[in-house]
Protein backbone atom coordinates (compact mmCIF):
# COMPACT_ATOMS: atom_id res chain seq x y z
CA UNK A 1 13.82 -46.90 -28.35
CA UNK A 2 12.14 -50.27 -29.49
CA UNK A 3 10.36 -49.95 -33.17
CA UNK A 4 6.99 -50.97 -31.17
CA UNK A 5 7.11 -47.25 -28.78
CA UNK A 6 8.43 -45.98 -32.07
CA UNK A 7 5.09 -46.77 -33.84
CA UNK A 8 3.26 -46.46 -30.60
CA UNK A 9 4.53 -42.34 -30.56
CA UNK A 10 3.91 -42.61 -34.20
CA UNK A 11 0.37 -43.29 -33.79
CA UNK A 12 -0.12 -40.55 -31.16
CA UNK A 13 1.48 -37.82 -33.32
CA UNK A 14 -0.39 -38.40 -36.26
CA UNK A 15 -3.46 -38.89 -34.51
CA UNK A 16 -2.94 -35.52 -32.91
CA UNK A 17 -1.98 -34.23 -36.22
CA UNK A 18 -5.49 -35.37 -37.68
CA UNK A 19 -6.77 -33.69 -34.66
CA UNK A 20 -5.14 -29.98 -35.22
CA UNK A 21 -5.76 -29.84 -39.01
CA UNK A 22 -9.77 -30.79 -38.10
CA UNK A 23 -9.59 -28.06 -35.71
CA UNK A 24 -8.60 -25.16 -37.90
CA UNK A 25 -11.08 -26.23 -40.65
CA UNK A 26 -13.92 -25.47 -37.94
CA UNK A 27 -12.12 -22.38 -36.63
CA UNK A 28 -11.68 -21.22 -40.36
CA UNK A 29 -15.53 -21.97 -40.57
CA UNK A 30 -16.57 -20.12 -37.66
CA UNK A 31 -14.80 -17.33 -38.77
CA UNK A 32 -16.45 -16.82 -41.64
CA UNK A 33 -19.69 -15.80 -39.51
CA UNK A 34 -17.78 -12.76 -38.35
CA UNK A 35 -18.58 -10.52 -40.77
CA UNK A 36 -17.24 -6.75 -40.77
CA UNK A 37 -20.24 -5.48 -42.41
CA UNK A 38 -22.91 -5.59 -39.55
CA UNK A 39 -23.83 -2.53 -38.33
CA UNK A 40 -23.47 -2.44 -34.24
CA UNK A 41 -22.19 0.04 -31.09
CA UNK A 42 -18.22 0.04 -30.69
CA UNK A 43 -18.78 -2.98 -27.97
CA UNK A 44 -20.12 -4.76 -30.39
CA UNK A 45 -17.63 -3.97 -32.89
CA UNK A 46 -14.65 -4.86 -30.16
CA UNK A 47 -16.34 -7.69 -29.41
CA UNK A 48 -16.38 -9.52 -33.01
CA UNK A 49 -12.76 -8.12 -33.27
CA UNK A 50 -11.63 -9.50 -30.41
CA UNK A 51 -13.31 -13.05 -31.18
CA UNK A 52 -11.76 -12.63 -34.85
CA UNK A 53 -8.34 -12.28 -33.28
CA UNK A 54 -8.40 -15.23 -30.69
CA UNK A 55 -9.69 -17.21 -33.80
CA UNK A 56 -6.32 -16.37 -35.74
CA UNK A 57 -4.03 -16.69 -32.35
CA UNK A 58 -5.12 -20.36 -32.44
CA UNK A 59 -4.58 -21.27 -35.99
CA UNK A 60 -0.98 -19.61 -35.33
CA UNK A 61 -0.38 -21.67 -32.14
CA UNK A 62 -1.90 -24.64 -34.05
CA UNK A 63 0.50 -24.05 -36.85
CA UNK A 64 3.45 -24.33 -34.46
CA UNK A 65 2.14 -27.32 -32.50
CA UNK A 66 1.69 -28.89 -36.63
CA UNK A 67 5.91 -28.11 -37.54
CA UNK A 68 6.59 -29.78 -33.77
CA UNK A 69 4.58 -32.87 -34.67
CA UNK A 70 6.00 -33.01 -38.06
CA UNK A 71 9.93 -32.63 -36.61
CA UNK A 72 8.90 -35.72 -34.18
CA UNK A 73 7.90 -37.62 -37.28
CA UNK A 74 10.92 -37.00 -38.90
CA UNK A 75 12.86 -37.59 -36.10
CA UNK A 76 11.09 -41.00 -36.03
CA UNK A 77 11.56 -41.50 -39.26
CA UNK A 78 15.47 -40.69 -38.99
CA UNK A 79 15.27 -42.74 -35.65
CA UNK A 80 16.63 -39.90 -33.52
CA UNK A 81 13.27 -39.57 -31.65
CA UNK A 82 13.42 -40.08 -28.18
CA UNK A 83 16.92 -38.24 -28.16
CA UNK A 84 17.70 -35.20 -26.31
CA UNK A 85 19.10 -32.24 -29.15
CA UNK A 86 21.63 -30.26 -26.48
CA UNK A 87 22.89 -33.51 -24.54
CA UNK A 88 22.45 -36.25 -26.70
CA UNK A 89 21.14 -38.37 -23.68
CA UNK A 90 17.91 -40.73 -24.26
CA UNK A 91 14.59 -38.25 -23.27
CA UNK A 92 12.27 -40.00 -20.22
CA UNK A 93 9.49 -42.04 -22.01
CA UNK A 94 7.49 -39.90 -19.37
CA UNK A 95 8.33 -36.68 -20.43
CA UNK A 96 7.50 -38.09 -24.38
CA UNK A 97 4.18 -39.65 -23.13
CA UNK A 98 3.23 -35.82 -21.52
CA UNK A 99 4.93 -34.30 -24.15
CA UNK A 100 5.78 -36.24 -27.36
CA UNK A 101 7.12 -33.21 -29.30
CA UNK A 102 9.70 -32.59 -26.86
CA UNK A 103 13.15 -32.44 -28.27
CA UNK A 104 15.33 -31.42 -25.20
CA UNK A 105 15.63 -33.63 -21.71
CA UNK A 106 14.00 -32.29 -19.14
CA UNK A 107 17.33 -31.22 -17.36
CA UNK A 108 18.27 -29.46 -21.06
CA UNK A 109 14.75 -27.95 -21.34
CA UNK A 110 14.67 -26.79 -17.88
CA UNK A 111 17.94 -24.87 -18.44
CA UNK A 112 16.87 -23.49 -21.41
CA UNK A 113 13.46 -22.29 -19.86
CA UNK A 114 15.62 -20.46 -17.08
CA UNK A 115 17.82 -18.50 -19.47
């Protein structure tokens, strides 16, 4: 892969990066309005748990799509992006454009999905 996609996928990672990070700071805000001292029926109660919960299932799922984007910078940075980590063979710019955190070929990653 050329320096130029290199940057390009760069770019897009950190951009998405910026992106995630913003996100939790407004899911860590809204959670703070979900306070555990209002006085309400059980539905209520299951209600504002439930929301709490979803709110901490995306910070978690954020967290892992943060330590994927940092791996593809590194692997940038190392110039192994782009490169699949079972086969060694070169990963479709297609699949990176979809997916730029990939680190397996399709082929590898559909193997892997089946096991």
């Amino acid at each position: 892969m050329n320096q130029k996609e290199l940057n390009t996928f760069k770019d897009l990672l950190l951009a998405r990066k910026e992106a995630i990070l913003k996100a939790i700071k407004n899911t860590k805000e809204e959670g703070k309005d979900y306070t555990t001292n209002e006085v309400g029926d059980s539905v209520d109660i299951a209600s504002n748990s439930y929301e709490r919960e979803v709110l901490f299932e995306l910070t978690d799922n954020e967290r892992k799509q943060l330590t994927d984007i940092d791996i593809a910078l590194k692997n940038i940075e190392d110039k192994d992006f782009g490169i699949c980590g079972d086969c060694g063979e070169k990963i479709s710019s297609e699949r990176l454009e979809a997916v730029p955190t990939a680190t397996l070929c399709i082929g590898c990653q559909t193997k892997k999905d089946s096991k």
